[in-house]
N, C-alpha and C. Protein backbone atom coordinates (compact mmCIF):
# COMPACT_ATOMS: atom_id res chain seq x y z
N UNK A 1 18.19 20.72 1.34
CA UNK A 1 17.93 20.22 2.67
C UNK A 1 19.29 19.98 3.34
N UNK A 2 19.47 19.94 5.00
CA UNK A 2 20.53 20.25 5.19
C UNK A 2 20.50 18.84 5.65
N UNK A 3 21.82 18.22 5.13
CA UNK A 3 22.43 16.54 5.13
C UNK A 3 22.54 15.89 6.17
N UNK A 4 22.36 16.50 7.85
CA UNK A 4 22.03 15.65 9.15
C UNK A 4 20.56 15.56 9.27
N UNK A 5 19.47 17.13 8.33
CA UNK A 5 18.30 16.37 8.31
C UNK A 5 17.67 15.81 7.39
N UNK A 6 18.53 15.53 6.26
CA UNK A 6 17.90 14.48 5.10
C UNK A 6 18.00 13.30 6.17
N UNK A 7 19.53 12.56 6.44
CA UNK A 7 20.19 11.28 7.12
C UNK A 7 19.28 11.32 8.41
N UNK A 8 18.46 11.75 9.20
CA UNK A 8 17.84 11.67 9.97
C UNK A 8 16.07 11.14 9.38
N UNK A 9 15.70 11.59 8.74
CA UNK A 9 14.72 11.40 7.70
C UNK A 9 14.52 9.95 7.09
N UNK A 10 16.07 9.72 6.55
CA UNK A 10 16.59 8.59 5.93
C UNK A 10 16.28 7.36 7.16
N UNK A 11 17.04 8.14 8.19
CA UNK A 11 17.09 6.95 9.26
C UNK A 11 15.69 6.01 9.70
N UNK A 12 14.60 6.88 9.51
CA UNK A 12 13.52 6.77 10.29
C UNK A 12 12.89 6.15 8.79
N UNK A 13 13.18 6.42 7.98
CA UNK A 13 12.52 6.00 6.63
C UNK A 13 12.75 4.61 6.25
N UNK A 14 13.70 4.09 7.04
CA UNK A 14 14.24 2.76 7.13
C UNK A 14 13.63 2.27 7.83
N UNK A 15 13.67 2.25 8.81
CA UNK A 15 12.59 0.94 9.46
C UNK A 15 11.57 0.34 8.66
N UNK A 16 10.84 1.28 7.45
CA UNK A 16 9.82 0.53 6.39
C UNK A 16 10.84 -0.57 6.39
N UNK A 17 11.96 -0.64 5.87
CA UNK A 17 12.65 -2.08 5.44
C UNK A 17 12.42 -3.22 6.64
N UNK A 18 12.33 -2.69 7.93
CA UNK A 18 12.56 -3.66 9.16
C UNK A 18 11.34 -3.95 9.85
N UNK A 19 9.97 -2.89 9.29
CA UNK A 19 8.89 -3.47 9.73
C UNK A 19 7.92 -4.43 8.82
N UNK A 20 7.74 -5.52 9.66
CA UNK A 20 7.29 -6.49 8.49
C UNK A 20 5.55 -6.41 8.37
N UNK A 21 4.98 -7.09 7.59
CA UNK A 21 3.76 -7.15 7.29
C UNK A 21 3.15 -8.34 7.38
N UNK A 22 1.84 -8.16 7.34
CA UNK A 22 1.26 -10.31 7.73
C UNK A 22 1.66 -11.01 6.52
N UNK A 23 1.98 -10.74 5.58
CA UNK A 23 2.30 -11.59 4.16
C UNK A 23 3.58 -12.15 4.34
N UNK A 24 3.84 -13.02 3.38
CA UNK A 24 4.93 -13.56 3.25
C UNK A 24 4.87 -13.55 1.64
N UNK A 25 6.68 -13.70 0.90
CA UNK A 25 7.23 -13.81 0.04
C UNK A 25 7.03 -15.19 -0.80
N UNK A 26 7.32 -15.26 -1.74
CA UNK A 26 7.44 -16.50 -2.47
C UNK A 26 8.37 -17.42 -1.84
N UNK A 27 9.69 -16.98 -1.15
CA UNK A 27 10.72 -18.01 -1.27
C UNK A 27 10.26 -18.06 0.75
N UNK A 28 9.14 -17.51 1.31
CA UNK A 28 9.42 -17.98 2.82
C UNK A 28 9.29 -16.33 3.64
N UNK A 29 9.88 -15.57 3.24
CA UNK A 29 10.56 -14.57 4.18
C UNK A 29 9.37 -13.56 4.25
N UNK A 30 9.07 -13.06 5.11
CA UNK A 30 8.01 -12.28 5.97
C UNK A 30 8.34 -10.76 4.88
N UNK A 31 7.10 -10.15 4.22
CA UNK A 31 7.33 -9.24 3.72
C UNK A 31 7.58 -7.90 4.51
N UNK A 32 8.33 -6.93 4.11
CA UNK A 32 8.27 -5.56 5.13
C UNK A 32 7.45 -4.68 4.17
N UNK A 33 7.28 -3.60 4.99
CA UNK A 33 6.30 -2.62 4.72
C UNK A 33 7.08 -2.00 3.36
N UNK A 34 8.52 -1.60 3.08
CA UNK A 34 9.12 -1.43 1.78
C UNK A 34 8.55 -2.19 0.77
N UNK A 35 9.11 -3.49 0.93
CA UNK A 35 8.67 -4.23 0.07
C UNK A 35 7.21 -4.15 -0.81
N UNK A 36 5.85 -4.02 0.05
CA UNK A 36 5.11 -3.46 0.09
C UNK A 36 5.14 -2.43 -1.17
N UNK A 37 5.33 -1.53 -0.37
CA UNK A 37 5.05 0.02 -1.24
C UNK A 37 6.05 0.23 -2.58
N UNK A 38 7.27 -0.59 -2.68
CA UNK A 38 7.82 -0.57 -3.58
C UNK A 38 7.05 -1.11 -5.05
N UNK A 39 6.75 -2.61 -4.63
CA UNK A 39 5.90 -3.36 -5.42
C UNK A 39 4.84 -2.21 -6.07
N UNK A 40 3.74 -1.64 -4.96
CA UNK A 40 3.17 -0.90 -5.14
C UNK A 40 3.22 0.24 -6.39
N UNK A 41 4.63 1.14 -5.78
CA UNK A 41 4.47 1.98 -7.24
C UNK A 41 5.06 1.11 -8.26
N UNK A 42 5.70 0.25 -8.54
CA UNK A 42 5.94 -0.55 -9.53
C UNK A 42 4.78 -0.66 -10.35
N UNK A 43 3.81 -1.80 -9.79
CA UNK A 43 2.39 -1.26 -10.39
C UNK A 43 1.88 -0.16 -10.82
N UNK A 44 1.90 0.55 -10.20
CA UNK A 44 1.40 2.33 -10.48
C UNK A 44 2.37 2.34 -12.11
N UNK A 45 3.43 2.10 -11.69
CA UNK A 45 4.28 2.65 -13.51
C UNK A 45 3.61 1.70 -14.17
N UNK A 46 3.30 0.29 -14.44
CA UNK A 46 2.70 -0.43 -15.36
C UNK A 46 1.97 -0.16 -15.64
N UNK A 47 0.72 0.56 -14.64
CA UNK A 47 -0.53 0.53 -15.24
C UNK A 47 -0.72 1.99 -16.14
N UNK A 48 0.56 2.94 -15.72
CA UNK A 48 -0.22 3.85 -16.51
C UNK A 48 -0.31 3.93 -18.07
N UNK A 49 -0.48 3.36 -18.46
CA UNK A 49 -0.63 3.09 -20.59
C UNK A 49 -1.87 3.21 -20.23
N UNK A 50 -2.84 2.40 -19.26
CA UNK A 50 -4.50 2.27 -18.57
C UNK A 50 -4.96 3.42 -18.41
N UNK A 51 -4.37 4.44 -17.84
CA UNK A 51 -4.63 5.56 -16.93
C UNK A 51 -4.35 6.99 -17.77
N UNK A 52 -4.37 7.52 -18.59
CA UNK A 52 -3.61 8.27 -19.31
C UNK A 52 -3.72 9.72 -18.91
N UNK A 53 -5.74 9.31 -18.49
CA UNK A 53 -5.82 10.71 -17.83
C UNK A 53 -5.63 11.18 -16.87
N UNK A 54 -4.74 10.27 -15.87
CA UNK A 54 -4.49 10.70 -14.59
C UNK A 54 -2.88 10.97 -14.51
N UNK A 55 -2.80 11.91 -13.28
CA UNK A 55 -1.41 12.10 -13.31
C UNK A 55 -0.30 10.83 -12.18
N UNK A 56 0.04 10.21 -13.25
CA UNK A 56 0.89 9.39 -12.86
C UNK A 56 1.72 9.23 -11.58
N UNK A 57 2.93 10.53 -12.31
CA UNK A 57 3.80 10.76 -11.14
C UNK A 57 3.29 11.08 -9.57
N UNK A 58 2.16 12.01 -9.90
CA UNK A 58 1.38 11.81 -8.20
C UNK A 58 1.12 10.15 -8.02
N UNK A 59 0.24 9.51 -8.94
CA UNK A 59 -0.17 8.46 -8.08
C UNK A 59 1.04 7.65 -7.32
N UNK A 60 1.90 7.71 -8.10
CA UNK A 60 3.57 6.97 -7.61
C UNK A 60 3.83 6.95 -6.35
N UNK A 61 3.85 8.64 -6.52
CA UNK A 61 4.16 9.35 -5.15
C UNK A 61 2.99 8.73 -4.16
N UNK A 62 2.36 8.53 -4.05
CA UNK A 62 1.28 7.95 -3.23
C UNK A 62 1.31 6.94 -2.49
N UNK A 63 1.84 6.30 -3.99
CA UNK A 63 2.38 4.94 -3.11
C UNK A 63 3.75 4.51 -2.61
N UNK A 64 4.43 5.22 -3.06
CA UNK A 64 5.84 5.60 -2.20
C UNK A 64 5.76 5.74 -1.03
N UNK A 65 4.67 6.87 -0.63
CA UNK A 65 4.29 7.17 0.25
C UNK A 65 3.28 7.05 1.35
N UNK A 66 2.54 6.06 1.15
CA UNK A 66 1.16 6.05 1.90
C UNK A 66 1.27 5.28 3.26
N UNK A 67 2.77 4.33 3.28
CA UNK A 67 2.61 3.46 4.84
C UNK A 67 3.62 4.25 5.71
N UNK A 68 4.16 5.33 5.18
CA UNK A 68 5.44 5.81 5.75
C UNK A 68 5.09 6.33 7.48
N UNK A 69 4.12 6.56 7.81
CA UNK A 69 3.57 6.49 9.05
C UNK A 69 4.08 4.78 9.98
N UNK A 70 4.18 3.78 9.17
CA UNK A 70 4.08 2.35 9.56
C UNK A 70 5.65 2.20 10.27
N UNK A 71 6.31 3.24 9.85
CA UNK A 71 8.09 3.35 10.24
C UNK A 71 7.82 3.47 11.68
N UNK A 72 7.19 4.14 11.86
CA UNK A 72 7.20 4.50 13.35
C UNK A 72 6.04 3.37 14.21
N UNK A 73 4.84 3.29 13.73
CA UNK A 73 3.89 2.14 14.23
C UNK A 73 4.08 0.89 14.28
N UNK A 74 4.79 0.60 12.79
CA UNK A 74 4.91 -0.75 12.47
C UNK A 74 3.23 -0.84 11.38
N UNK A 75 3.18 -2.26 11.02
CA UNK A 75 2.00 -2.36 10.28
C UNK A 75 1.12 -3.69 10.95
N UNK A 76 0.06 -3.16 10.97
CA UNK A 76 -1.12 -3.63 11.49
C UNK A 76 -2.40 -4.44 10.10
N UNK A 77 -2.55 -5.33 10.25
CA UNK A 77 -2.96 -6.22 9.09
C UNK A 77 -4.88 -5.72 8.93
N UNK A 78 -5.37 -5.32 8.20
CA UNK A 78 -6.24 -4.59 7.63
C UNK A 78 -7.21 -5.15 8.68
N UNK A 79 -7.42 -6.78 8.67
CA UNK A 79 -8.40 -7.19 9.34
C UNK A 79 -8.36 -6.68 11.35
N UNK A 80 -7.26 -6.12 11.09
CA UNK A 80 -6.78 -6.48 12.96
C UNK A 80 -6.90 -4.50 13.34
N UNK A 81 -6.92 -3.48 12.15
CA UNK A 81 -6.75 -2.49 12.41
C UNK A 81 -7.96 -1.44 12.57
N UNK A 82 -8.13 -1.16 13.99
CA UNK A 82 -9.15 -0.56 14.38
C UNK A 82 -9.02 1.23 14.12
N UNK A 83 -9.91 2.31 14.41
CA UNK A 83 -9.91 3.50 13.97
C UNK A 83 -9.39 3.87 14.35
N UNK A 84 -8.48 3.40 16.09
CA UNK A 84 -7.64 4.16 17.01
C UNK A 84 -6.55 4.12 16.55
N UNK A 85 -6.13 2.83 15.84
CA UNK A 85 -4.76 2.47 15.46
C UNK A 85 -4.53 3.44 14.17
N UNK A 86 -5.68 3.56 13.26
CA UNK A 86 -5.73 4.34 12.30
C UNK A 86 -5.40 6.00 12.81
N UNK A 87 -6.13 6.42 14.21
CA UNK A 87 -6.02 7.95 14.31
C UNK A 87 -4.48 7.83 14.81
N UNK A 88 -3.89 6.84 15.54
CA UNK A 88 -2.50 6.70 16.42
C UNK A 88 -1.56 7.38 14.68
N UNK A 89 -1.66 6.41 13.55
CA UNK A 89 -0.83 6.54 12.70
C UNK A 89 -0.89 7.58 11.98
N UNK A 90 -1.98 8.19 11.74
CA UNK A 90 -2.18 9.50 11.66
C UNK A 90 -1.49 10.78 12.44
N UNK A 91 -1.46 10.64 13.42
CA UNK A 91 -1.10 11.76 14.33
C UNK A 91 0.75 11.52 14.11
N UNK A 92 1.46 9.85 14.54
CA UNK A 92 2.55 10.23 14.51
C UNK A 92 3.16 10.37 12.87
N UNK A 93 2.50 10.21 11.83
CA UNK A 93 2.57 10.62 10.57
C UNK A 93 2.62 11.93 10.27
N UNK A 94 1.70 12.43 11.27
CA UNK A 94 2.13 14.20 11.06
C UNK A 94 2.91 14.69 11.54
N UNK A 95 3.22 14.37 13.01
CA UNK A 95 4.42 15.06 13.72
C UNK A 95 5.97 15.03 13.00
N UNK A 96 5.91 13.73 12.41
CA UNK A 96 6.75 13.42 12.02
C UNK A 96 7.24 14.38 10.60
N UNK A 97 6.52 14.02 9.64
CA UNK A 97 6.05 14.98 8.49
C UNK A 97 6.33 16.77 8.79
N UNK A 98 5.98 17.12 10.05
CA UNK A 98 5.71 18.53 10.73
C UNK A 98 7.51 19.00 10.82
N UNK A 99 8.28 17.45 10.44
CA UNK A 99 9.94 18.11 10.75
C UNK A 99 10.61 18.30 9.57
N UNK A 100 9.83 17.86 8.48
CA UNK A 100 10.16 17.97 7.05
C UNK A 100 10.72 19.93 6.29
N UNK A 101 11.51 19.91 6.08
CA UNK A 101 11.66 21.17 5.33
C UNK A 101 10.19 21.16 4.90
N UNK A 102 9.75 23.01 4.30
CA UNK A 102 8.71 23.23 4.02
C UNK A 102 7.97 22.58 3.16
N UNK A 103 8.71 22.62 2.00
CA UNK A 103 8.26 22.32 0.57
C UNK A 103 7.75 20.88 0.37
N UNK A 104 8.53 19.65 1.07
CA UNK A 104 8.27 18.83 1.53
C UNK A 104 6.98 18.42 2.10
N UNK A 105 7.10 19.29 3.64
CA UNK A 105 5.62 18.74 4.26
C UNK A 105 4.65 19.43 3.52
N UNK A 106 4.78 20.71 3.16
CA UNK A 106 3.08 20.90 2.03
C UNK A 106 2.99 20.01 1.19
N UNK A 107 4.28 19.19 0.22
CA UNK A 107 3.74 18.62 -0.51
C UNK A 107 3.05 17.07 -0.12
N UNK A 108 3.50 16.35 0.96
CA UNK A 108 2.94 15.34 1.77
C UNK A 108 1.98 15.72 2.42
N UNK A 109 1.49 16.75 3.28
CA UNK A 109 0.71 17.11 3.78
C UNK A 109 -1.17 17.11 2.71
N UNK A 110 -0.11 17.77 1.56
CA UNK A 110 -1.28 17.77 0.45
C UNK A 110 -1.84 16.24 0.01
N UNK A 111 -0.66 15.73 -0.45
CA UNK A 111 -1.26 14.21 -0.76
C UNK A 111 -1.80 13.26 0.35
N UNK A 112 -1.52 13.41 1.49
CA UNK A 112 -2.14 13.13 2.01
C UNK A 112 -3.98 12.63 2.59
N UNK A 113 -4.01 14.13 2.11
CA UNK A 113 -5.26 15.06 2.24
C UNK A 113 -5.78 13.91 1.44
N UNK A 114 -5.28 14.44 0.00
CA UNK A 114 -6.02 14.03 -1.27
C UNK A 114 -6.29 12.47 -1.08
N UNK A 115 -5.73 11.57 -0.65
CA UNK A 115 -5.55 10.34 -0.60
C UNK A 115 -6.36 9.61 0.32
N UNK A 116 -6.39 10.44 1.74
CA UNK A 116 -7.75 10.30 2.78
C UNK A 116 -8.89 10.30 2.15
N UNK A 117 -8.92 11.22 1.37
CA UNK A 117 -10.69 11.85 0.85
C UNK A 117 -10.79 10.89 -0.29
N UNK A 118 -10.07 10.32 -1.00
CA UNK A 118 -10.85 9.37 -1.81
C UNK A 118 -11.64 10.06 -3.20
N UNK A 119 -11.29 10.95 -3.33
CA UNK A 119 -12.27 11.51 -4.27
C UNK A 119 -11.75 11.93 -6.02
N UNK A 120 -10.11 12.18 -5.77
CA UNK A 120 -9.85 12.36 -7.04
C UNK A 120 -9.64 11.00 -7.64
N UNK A 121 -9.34 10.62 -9.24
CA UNK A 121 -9.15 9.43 -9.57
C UNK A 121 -7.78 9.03 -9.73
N UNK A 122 -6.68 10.05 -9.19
CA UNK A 122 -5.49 9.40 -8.72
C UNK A 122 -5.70 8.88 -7.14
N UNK A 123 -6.04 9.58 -6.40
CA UNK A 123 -6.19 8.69 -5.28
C UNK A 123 -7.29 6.86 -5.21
N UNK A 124 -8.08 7.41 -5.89
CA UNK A 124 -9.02 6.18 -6.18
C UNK A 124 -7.70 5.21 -6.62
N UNK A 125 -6.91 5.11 -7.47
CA UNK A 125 -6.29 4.35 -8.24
C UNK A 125 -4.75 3.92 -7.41
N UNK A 126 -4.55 4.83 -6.72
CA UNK A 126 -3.27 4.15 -5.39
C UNK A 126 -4.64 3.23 -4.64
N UNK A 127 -5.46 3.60 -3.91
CA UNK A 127 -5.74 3.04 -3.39
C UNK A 127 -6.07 1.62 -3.66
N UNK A 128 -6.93 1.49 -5.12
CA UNK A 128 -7.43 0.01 -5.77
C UNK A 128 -5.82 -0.54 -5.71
N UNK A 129 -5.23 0.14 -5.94
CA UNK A 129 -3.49 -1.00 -6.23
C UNK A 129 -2.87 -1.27 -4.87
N UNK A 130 -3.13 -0.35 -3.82
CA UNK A 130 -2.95 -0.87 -2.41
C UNK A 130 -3.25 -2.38 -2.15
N UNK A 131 -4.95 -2.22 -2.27
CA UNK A 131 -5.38 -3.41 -1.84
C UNK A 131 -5.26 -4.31 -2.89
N UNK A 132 -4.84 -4.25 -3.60
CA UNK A 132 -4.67 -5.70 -5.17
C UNK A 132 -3.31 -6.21 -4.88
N UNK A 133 -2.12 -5.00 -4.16
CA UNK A 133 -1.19 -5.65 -4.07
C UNK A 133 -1.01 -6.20 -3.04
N UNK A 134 -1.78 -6.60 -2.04
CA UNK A 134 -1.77 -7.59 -1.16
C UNK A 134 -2.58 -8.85 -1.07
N UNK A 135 -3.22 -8.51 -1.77
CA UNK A 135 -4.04 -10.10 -2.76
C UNK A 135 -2.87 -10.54 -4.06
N UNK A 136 -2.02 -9.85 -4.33
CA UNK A 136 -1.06 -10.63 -5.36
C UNK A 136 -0.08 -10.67 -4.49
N UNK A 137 0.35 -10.48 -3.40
CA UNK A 137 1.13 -10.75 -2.50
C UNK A 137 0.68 -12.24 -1.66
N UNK A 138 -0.42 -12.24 -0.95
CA UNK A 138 -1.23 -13.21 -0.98
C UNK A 138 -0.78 -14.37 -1.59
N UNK A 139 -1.48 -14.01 -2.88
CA UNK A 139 -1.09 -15.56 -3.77
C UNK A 139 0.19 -15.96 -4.29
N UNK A 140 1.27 -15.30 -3.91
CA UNK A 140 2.80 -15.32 -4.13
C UNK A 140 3.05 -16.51 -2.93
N UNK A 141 2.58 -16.03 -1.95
CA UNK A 141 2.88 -16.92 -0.72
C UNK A 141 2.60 -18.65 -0.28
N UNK A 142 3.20 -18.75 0.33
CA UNK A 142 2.57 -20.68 0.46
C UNK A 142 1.30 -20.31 1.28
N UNK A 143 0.33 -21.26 0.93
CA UNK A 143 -0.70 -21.16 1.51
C UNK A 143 -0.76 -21.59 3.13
N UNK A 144 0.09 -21.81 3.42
CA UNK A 144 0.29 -22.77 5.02
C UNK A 144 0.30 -21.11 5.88
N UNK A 145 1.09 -20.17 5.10
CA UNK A 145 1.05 -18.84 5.75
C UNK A 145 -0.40 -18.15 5.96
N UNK A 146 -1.37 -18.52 5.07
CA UNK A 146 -2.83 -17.34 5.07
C UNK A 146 -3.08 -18.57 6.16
N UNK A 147 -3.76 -17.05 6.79
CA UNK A 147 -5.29 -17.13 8.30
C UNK A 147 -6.65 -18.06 7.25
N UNK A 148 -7.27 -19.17 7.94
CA UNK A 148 -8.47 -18.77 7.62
C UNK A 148 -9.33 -18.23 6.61
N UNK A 149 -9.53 -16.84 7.42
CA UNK A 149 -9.98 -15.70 7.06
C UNK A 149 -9.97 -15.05 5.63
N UNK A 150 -8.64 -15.70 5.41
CA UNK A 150 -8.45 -15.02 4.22
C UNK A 150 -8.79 -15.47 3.04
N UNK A 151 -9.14 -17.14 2.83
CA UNK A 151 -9.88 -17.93 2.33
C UNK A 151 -10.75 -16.88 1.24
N UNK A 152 -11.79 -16.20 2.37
CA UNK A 152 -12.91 -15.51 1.16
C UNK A 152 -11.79 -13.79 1.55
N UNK A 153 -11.10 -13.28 2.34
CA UNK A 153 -10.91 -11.72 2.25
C UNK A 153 -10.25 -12.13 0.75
N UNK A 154 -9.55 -12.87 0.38
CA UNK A 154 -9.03 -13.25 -1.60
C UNK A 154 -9.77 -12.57 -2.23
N UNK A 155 -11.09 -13.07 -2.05
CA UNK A 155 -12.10 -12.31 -3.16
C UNK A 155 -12.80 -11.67 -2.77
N UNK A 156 -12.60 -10.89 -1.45
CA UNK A 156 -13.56 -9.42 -1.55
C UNK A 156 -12.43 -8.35 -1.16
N UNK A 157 -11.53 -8.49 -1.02
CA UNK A 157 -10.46 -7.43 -0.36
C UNK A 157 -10.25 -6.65 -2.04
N UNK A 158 -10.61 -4.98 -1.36
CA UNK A 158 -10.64 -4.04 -2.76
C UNK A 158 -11.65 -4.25 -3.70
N UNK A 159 -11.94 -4.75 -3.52
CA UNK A 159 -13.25 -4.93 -4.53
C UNK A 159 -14.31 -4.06 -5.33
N UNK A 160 -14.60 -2.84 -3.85
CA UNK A 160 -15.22 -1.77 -3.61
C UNK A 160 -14.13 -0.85 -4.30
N UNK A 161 -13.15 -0.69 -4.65
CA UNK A 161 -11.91 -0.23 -4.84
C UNK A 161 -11.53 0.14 -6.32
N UNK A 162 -11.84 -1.09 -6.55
CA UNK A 162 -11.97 -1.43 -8.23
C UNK A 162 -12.70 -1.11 -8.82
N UNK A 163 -14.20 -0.68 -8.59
CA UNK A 163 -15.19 -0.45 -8.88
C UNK A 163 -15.48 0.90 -9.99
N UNK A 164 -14.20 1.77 -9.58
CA UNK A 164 -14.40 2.78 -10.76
C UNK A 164 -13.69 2.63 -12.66
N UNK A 165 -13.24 1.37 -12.18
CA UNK A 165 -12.37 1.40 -13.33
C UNK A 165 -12.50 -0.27 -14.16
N UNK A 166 -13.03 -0.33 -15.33
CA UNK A 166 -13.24 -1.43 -16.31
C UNK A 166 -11.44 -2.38 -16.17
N UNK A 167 -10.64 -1.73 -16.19
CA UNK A 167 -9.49 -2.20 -16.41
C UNK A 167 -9.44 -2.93 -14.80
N UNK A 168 -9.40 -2.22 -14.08
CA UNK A 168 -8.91 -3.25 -12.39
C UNK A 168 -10.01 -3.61 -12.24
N UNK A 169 -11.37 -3.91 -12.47
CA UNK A 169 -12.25 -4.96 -12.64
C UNK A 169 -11.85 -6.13 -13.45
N UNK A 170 -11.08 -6.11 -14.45
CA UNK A 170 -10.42 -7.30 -15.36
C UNK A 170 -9.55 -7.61 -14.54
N UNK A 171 -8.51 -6.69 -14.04
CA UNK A 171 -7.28 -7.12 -13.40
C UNK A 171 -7.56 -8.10 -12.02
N UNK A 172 -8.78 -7.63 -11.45
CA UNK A 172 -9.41 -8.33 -9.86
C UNK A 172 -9.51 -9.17 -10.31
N UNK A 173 -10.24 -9.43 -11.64
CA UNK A 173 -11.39 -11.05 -11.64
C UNK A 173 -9.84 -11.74 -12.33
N UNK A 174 -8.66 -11.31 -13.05
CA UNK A 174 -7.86 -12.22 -13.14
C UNK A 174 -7.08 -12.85 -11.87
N UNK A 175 -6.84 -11.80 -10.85
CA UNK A 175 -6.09 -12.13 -9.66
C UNK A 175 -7.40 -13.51 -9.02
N UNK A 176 -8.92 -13.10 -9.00
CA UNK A 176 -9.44 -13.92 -8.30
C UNK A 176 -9.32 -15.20 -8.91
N UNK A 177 -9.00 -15.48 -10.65
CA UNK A 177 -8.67 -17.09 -10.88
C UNK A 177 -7.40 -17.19 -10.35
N UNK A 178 -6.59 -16.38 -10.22
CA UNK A 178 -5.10 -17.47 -9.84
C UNK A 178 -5.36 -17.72 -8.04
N UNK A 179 -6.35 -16.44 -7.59
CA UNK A 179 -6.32 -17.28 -6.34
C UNK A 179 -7.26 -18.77 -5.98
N UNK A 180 -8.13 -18.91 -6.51
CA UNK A 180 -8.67 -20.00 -7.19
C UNK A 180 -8.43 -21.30 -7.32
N UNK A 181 -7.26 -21.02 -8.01
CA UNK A 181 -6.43 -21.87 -8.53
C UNK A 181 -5.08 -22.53 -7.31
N UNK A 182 -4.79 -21.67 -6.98
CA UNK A 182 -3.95 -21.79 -5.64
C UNK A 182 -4.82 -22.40 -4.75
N UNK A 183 -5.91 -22.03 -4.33
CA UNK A 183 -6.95 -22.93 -3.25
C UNK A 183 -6.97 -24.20 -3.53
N UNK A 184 -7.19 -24.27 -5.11
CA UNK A 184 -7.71 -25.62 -5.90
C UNK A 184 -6.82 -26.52 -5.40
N UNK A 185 -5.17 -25.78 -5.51
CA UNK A 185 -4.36 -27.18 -5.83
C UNK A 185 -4.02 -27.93 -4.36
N UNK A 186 -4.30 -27.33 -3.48
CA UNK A 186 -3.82 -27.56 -1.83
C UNK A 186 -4.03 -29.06 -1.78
C-alpha cells in the first residue's frame, strides 16, 4: 500500500480514539469507541480455548473492525440508535472502505457482509461479545454514570445473542451477578 494512503487511512482510523461512547471507565474517563473494540477482540482471544470450531482470527478481525464506520459518525448509544442512523453508518462505512486498496476492501467488504447477516457462528460470536462488552463495561463504571434505563438493559442487553452458545450463557448469568451486586451495594 502506498504510505500517504496507509497515513491517510491511519488518520481517519484515529478518531475511534477521539470518539467517545455513553460508558465510562473505572477511574472516571468517558470510554472511546477504540477502547471499545480493543477490549472487544481481547475477549475474542480469551474465549477462543471455548470456540475451537470457529475461526478465530476472523472473529478478531470483526471486532477490530465492526465500529470503524463510528470514525466518521461518532457512536450513537444502542438505545438512542434508530435505522437511519444505522443506514447513515453504513453508507459512509462503504465509501470510505470503497478507498481501500483492493485486497483490503474485498476483504472488509466480505466481513462485513458476513457480520450483517448473522448467520455464520463467527459472526454470531463477535456479535454476543459486542454486546457483553458493554454490560462489562457497564459494571466497570460508577453507577452515578448509568441512565435509568439501564437498571434492567444490565440484564437483557445480548441476551438474544448468547443464546447459541452454553458457554456465553454461563458467561451472561455471571456478568448478571456482578451487576447485581453493583445495584445491591448503592
Amino acid at each position: 500500500m502506498d504510505p500517504k494512503h496507509f497515513l491517510s487511512i491511519m488518520e481517519k482510523a484515529e478518531k475511534l480514539k477521539c470518539n467517545t461512547r455513553h460508558s465510562w471507565t473505572s477511574n472516571g474517563r468517558q470510554e472511546s469507541v477504540a477502547d471499545h473494540s480493543w477490549r472487544l477482540a481481547f475477549m475474542a482471544l480469551m474465549v477462543r480455548d471455548e470456540f475451537t470450531e470457529l475461526d478465530m482470527d476472523k472473529v478478531i478481525r470483526m471486532c477490530l473492525i465492526h465500529d470503524l464506520g463510528e470514525a466518521i459518525t461518532g457512536d450513537i448509544p444502542t438505545f438512542d440508535k434508530t435505522k437511519q442512523d444505522e443506514v447513515l453508518e453504513d453508507e459512509v462505512l462503504h465509501d470510505w472502505i470503497a478507498t481501500f486498496p483492493e485486497t483490503y476492501k474485498q476483504e472488509f467488504v466480505t466481513l462485513f457482509e458476513e457480520m450483517n447477516a448473522l448467520e455464520t457462528g463467527e459472526a454470531k460470536l463477535y456479535k454476543a461479545l459486542d454486546n457483553l462488552e458493554a454490560v462489562i463495561q457497564h459494571n466497570s463504571a460508577d453507577l452515578s454514570t448509568w441512565l435509568p434505563l439501564e437498571y434492567e438493559l444490565q440484564f437483557t442487553y445480548g441476551k438474544d445473542k448468547v443464546a447459541f452458545s452454553e458457554y456465553l450463557k454461563r458467561l451472561a448469568a455471571e456478568i448478571d451477578c456482578q451487576t447485581r451486586k453493583k445495584i445491591d451495594s448503592k
